[in-house]
C-alpha atoms as a PDB file:
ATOM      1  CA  UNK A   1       8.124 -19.525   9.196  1.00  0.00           C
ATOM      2  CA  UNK A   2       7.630 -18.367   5.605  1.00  0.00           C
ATOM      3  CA  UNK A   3      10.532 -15.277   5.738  1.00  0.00           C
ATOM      4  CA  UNK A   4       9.765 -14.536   1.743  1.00  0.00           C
ATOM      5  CA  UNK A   5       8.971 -15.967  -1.909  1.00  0.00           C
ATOM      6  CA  UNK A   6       9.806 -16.022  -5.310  1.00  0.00           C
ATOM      7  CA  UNK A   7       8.388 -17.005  -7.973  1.00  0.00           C
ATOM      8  CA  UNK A   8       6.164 -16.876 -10.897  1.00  0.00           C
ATOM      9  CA  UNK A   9       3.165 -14.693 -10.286  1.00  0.00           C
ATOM     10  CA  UNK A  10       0.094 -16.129 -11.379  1.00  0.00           C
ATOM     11  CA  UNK A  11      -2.299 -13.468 -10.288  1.00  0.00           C
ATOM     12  CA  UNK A  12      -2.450 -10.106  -9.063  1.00  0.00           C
ATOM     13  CA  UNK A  13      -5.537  -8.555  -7.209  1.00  0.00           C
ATOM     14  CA  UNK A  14      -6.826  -5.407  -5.940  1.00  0.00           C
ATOM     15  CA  UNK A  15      -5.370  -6.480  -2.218  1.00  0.00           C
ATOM     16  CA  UNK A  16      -3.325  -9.910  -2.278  1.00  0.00           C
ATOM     17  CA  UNK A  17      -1.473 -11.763  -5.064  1.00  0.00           C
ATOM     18  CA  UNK A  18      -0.123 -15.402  -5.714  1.00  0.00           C
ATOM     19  CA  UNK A  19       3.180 -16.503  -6.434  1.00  0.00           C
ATOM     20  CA  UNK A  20       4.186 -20.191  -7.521  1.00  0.00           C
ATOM     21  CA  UNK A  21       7.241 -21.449  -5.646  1.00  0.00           C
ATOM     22  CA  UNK A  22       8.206 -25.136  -6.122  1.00  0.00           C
ATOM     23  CA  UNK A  23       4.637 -26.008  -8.218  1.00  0.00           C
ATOM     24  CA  UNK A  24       2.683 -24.422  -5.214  1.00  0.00           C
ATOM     25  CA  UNK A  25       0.881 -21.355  -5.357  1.00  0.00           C
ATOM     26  CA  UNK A  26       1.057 -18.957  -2.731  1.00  0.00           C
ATOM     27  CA  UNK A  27      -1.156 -16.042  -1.701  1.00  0.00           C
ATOM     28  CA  UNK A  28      -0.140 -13.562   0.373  1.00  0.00           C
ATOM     29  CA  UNK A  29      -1.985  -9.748   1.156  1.00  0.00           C
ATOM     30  CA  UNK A  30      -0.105  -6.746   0.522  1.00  0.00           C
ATOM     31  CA  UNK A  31      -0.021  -2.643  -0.049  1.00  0.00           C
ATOM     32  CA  UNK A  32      -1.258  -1.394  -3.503  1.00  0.00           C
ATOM     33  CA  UNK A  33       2.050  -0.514  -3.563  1.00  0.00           C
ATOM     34  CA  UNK A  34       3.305  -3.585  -3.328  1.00  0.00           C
ATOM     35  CA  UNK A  35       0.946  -5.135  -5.734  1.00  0.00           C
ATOM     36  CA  UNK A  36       1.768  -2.870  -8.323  1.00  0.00           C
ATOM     37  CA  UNK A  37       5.025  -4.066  -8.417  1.00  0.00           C
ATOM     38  CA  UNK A  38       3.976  -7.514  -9.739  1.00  0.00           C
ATOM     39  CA  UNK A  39       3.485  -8.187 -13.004  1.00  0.00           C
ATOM     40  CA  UNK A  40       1.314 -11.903 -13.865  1.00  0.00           C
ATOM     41  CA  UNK A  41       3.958 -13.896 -15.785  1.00  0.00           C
ATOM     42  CA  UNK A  42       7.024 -12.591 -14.267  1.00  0.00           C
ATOM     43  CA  UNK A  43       9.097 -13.421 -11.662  1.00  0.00           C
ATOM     44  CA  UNK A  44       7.976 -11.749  -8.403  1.00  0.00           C
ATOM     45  CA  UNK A  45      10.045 -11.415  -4.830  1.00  0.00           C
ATOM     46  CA  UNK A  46       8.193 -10.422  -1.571  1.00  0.00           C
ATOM     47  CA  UNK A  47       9.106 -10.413   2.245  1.00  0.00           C
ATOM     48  CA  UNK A  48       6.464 -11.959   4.101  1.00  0.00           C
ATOM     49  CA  UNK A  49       5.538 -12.314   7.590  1.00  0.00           C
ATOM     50  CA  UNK A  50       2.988 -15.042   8.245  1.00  0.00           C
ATOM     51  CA  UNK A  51      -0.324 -14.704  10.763  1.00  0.00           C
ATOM     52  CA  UNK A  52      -1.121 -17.529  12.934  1.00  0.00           C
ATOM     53  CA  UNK A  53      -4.668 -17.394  14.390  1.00  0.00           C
ATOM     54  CA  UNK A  54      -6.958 -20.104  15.651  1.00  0.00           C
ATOM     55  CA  UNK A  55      -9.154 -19.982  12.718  1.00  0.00           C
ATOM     56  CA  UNK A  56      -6.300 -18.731   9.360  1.00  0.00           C
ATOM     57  CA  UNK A  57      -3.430 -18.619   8.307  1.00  0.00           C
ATOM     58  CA  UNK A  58      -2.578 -15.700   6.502  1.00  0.00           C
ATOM     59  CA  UNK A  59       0.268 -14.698   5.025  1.00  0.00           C
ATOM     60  CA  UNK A  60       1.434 -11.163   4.285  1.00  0.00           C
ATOM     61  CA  UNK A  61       3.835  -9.374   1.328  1.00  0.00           C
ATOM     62  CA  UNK A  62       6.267  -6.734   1.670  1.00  0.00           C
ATOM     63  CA  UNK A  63       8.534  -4.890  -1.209  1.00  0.00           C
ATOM     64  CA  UNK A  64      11.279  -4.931   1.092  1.00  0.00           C
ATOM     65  CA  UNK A  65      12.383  -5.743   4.906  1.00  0.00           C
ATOM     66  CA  UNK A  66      12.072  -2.900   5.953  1.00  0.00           C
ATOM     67  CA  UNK A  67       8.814  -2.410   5.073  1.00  0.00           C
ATOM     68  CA  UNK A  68       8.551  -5.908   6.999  1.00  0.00           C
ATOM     69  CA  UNK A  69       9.908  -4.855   9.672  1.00  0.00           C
ATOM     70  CA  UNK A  70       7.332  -1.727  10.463  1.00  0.00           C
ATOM     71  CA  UNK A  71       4.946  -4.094   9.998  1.00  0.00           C
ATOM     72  CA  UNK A  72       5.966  -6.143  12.801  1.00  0.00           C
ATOM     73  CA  UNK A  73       6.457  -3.489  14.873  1.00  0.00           C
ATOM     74  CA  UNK A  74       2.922  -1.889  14.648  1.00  0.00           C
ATOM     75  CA  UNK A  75       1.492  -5.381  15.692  1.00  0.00           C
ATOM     76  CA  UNK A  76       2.769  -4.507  18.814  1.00  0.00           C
ATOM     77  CA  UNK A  77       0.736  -1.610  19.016  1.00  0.00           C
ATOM     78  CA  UNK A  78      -2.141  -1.622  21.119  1.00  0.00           C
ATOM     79  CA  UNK A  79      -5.760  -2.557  19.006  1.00  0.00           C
ATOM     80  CA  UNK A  80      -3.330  -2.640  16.167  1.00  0.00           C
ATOM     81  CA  UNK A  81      -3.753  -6.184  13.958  1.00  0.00           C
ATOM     82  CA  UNK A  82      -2.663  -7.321  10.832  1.00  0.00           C
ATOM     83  CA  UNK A  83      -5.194  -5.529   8.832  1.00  0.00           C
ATOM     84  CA  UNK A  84      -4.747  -2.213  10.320  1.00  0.00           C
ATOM     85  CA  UNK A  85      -1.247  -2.377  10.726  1.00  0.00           C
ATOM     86  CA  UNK A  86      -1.386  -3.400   6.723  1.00  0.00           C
ATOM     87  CA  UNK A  87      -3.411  -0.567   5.664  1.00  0.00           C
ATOM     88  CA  UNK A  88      -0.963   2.147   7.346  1.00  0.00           C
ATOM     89  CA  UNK A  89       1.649   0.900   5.682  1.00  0.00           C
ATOM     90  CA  UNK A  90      -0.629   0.954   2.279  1.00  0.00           C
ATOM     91  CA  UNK A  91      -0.881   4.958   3.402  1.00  0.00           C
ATOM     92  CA  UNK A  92       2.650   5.628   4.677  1.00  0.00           C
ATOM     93  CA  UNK A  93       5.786   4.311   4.059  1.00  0.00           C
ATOM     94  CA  UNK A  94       8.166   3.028   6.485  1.00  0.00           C
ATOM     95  CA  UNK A  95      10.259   6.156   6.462  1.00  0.00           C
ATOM     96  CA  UNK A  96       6.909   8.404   5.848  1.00  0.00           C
ATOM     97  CA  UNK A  97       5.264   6.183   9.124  1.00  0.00           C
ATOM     98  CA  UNK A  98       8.734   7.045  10.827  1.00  0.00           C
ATOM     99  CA  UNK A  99       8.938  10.877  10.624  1.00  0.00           C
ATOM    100  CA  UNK A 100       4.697  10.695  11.163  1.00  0.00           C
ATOM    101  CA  UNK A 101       5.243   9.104  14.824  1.00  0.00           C
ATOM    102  CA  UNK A 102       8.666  10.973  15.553  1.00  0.00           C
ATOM    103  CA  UNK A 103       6.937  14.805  14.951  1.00  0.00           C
ATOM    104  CA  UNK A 104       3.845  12.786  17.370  1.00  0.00           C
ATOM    105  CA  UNK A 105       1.738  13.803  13.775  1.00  0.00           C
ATOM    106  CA  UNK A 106      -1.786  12.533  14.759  1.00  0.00           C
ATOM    107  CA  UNK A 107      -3.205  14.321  11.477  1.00  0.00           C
ATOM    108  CA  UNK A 108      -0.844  12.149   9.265  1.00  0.00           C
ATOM    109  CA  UNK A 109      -1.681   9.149  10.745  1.00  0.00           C
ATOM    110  CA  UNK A 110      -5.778  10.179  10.865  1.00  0.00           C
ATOM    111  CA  UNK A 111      -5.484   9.491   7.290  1.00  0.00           C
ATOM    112  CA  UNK A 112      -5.444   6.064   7.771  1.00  0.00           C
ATOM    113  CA  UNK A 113      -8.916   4.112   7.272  1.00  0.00           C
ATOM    114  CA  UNK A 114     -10.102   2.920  10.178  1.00  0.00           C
ATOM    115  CA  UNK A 115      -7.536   4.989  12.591  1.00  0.00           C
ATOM    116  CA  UNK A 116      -9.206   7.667  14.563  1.00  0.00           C
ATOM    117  CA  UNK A 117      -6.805  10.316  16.683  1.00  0.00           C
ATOM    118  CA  UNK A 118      -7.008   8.348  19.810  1.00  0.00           C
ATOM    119  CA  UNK A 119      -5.951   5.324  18.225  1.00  0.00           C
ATOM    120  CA  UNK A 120      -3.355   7.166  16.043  1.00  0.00           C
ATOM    121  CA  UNK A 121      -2.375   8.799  19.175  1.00  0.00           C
ATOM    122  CA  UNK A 122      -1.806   5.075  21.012  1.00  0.00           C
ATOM    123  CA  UNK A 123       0.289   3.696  17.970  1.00  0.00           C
ATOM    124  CA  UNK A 124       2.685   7.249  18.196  1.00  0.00           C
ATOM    125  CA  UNK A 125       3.043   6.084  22.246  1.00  0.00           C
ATOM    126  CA  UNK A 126       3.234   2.059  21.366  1.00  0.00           C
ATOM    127  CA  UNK A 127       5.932   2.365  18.581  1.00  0.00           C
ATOM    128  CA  UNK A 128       7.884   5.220  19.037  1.00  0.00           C
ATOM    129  CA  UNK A 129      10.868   4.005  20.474  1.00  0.00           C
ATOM    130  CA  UNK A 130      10.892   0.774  18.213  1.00  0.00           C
ATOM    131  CA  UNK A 131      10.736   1.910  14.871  1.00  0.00           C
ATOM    132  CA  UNK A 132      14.272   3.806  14.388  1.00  0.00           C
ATOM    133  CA  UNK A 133      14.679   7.255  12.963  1.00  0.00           C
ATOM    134  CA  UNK A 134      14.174   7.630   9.115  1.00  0.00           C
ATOM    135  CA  UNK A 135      16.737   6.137   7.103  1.00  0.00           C
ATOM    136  CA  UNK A 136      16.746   8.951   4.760  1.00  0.00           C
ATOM    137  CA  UNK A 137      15.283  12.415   3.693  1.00  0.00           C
ATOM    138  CA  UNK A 138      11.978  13.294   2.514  1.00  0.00           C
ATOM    139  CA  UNK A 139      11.659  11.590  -0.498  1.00  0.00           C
ATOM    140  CA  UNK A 140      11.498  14.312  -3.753  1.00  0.00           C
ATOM    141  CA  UNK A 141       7.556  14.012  -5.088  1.00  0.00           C
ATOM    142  CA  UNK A 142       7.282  12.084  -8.096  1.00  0.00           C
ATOM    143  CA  UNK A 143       6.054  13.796 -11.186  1.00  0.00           C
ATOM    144  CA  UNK A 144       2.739  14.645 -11.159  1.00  0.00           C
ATOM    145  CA  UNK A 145      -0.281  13.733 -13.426  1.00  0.00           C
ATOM    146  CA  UNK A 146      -1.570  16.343 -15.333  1.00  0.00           C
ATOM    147  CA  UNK A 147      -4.918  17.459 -14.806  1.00  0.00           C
ATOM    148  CA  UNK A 148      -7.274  14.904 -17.159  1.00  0.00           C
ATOM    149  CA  UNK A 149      -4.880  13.038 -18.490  1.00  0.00           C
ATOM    150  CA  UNK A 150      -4.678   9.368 -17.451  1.00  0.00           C
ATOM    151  CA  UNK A 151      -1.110   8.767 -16.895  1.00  0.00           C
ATOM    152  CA  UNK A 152      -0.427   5.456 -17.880  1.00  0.00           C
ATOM    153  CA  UNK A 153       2.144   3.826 -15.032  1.00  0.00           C
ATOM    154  CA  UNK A 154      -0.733   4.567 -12.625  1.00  0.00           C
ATOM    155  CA  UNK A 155      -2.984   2.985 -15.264  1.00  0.00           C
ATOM    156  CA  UNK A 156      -1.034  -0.296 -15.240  1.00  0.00           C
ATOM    157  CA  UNK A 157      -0.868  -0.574 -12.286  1.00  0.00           C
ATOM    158  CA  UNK A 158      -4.778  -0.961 -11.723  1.00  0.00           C
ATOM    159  CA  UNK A 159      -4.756  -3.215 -14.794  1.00  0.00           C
ATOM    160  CA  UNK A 160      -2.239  -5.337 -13.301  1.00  0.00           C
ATOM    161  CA  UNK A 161      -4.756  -5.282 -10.095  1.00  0.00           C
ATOM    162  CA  UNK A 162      -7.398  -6.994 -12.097  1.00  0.00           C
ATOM    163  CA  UNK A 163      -9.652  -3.951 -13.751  1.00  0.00           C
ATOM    164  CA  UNK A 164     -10.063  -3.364 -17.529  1.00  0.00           C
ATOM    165  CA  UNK A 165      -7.978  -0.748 -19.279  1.00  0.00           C
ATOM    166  CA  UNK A 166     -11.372   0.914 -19.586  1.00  0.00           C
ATOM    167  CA  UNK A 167     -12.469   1.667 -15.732  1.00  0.00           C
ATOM    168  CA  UNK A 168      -8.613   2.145 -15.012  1.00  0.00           C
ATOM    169  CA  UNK A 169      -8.520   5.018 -17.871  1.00  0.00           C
ATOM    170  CA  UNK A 170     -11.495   6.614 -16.574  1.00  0.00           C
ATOM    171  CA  UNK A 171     -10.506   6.434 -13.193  1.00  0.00           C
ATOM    172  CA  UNK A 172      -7.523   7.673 -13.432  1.00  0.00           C
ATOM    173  CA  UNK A 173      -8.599  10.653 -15.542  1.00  0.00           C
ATOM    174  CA  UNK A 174     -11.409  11.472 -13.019  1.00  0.00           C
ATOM    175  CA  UNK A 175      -9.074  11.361 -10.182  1.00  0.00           C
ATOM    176  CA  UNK A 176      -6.530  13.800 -11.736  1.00  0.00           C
ATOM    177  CA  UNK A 177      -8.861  15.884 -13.170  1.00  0.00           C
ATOM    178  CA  UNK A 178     -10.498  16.619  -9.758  1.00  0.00           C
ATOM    179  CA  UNK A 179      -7.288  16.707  -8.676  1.00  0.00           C
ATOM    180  CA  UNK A 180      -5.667  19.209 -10.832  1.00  0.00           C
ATOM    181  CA  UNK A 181      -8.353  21.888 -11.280  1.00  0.00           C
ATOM    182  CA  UNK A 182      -8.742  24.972  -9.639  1.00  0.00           C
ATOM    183  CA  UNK A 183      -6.193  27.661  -8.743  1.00  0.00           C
ATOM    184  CA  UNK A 184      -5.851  26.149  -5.523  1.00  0.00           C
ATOM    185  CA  UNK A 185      -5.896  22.469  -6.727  1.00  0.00           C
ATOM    186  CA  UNK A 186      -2.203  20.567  -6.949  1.00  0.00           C
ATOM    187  CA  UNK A 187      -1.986  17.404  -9.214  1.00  0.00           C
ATOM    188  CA  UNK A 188      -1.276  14.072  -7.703  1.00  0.00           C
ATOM    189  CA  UNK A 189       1.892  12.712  -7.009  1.00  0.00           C
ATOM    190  CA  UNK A 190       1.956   9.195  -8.779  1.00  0.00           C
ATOM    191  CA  UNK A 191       1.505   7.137  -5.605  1.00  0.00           C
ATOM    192  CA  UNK A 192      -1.499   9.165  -4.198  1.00  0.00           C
ATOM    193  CA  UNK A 193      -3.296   9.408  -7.551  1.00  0.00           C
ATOM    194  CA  UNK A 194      -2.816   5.479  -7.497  1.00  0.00           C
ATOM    195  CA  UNK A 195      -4.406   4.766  -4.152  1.00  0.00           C
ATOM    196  CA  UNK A 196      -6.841   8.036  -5.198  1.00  0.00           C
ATOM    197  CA  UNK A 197      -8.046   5.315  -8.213  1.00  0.00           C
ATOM    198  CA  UNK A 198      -8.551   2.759  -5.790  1.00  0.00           C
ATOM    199  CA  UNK A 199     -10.520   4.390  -3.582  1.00  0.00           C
ATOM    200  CA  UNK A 200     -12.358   5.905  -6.829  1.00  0.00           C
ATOM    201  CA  UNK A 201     -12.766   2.132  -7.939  1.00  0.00           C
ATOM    202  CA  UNK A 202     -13.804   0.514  -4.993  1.00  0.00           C
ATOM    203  CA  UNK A 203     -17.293  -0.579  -5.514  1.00  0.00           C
ATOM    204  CA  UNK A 204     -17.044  -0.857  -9.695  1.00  0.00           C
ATOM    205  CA  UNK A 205     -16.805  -3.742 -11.911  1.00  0.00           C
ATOM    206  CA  UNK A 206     -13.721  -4.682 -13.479  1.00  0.00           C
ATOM    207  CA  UNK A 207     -15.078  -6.516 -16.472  1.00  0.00           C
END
């Protein structure tokens, strides 16, 4: 079993990246989150947790094994697979996925692609008793963007994810300034106006 790897990173995408361990280069899929982390040139660490099927081998980054951990645990879930359980984690974290299942918040886990309430519903039932209680308190909500203004970590980090500084800027700026107008409209917190810029992004050219 591959437990983790470290390495140079030769190359970050918008959903997997490749590290070089030993003079081999190794891709793995991961969280935006994750990805963002990475920086092409540096030395990278992930947790990984490899998928044997009849037809792939695929192997899968975390930032941390705890975030490995929930993984494994939602594969246990009923008509929960790698992919799924992957892109819950892209929209929760582990202790965000924790208090989401242990208040039996269906809403919070709607907001998942591809999850609809009676499958959020059957991951709540499938995982409840296996994923612990939080490990700590709400997180505090990062600094927001302000409305229009491309803020530049979340700006890197699409760079870093293979689009031009261009596309990035503008994506970022559209995002926020939807975002942040309107006397009923909030700004982004960083990590929602980053996977807000992904979504925003998802059919464009990165030139």
């Amino acid at each position: 079993m591959i437990a983790s790897l470290r390495g140079t990173v030769l190359e970050v995408s918008l959903a997997a990246a490749t590290i070089e361990v030993g003079g081999v280069g190794m891709t793995f899929q991961a969280t935006p989150a994750t990805l963002a982390g990475l920086r092409v040139g540096e030395e990278g660490f992930v947790h990984t947790e490899l998928i044997v099927r009849e037809d792939a081998l695929t192997l899968y980054g975390f930032a941390d094994a705890d975030e490995r951990r929930c993984f494994q645990v939602l594969l246990g879930a009923k008509g929960v697979g790698a992919k799924l359980a992957l892109a819950i984690l892209a929209v929760h974290t582990p202790d965000a996925l924790r208090r989401a299942v242990a208040g039996n918040d269906v809403a919070a886990l709607k907001r998942v692609p591809g999850l609809g309430p009676k499958g959020a519903q059957r991951v709540i039932i499938d995982v409840a008793d296996k994923l612990g209680a939080p490990t700590g308190a709400a997180p505090v909500p990062e600094p927001a963007a302000t409305a229009g203004e491309p803020n530049p970590d979340v700006v890197a980090a699409l760079i870093q994810l293979g689009w031009n500084e261009t596309a990035a800027t503008r994506a970022v700026a559209a995002v926020a300034a939807e975002h942040g107008g309107g006397e009923e409209s909030r700004p982004l917190p960083v990590p929602e106006l980053l996977r807000a810029s992904l979504r925003y992004l998802g059919g464009g050219a990165r030139g």
